[in-house]
Protein backbone atom coordinates (compact mmCIF):
# COMPACT_ATOMS: atom_id res chain seq x y z
CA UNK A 1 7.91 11.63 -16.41
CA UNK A 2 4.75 10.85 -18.41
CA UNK A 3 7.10 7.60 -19.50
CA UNK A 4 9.39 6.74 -17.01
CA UNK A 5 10.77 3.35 -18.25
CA UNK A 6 11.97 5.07 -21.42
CA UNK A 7 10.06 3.15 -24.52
CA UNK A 8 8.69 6.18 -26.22
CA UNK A 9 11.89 8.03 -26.50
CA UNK A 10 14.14 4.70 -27.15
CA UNK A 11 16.12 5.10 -23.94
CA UNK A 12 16.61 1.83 -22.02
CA UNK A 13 16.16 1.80 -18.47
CA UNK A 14 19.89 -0.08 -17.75
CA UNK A 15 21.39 3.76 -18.88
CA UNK A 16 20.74 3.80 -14.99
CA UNK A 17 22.26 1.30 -13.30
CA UNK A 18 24.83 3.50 -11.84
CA UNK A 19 22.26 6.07 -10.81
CA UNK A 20 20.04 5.61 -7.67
CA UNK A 21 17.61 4.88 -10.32
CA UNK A 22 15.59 2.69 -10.96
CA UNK A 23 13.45 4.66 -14.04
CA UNK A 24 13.58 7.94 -15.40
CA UNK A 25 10.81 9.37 -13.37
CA UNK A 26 12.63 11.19 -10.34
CA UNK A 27 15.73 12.52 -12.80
CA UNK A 28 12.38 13.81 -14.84
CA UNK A 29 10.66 15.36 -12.33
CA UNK A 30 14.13 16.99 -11.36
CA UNK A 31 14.77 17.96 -14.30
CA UNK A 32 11.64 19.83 -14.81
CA UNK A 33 11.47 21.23 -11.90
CA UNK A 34 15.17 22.55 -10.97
CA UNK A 35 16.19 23.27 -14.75
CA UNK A 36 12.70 23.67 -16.62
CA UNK A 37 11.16 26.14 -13.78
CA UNK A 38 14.17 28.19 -13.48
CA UNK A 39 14.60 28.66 -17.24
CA UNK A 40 10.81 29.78 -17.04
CA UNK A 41 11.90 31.87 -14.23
CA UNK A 42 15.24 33.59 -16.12
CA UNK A 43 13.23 33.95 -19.14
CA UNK A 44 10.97 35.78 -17.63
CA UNK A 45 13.44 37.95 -15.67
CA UNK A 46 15.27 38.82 -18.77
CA UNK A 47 12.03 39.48 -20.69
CA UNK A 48 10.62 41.89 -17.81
CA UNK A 49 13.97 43.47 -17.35
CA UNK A 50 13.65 42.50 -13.73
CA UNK A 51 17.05 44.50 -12.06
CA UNK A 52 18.66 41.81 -11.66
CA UNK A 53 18.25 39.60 -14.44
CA UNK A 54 21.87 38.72 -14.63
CA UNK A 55 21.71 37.00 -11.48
CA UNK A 56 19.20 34.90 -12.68
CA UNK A 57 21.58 33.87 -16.19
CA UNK A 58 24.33 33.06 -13.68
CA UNK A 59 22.12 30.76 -11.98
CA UNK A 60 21.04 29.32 -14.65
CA UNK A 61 24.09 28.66 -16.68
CA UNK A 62 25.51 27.19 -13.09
CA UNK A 63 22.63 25.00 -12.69
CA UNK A 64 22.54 23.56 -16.11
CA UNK A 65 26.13 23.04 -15.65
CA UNK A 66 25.83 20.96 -12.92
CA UNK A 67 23.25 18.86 -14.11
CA UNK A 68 25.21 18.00 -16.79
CA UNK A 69 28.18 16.97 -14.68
CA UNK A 70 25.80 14.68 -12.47
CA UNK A 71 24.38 13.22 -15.21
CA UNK A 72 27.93 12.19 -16.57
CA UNK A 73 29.13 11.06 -12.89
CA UNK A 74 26.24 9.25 -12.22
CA UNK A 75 25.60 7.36 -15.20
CA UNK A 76 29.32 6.64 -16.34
CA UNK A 77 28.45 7.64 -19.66
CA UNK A 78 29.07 10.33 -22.03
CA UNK A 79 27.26 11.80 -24.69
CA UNK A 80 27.76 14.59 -27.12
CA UNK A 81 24.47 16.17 -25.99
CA UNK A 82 26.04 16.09 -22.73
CA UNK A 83 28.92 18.89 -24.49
CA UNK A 84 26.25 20.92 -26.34
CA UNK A 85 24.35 21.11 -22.93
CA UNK A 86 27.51 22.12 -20.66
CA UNK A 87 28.76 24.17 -23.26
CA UNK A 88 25.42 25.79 -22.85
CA UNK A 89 25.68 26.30 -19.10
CA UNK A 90 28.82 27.82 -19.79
CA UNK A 91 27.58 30.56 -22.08
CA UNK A 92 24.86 31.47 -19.64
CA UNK A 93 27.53 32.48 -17.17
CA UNK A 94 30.02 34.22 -19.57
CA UNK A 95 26.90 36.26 -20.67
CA UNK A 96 25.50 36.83 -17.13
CA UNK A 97 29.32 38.17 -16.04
CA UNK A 98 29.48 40.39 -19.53
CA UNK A 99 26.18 41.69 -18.20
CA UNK A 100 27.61 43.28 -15.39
């Protein structure tokens, strides 16, 4: 967000131009605010043992998920990142459905 036409990180802008996108400001502010805020939020659960935490990891793991798919739909492009991350989202719900 702080750098939405991607020079500081080395990301050119045309990585969008199958996106709705014109710069990385909107996926940013998405991004922090649907995946950032709710891993904020599940930490938190988890670390206040709130009842039901689990719910939270499920959430989680199903939202990162998600993004990750998007991300590969809408910008015809896939990275290795883009496995680490979904394999991520993945764990998250195998661990929220061992939880219960």
């Amino acid at each position: 967000m702080v750098d939405p036409w991607g020079r500081k990180v080395g990301i050119a802008t045309t990585i969008l131009r199958h996106s709705p996108f014109s710069n990385f400001f909107i996926p940013g502010l998405i991004l922090f605010v649907v995946i950032g805020i709710t891993s904020l939020l599940t930490a938190l659960a988890v670390i206040v043992k709130i009842r039901h935490h689990r719910n939270f990891i499920f959430l989680e793991g199903c939202i990162l998920s998600g993004w990750i798919g998007i991300q590969i739909v809408m910008l015809h492009l896939f990275h290795p990142l883009h496995f680490l991350m979904g394999m991520f989202g993945a764990l998250l719900v195998a661990i929220s459905i061992k939880l219960r």
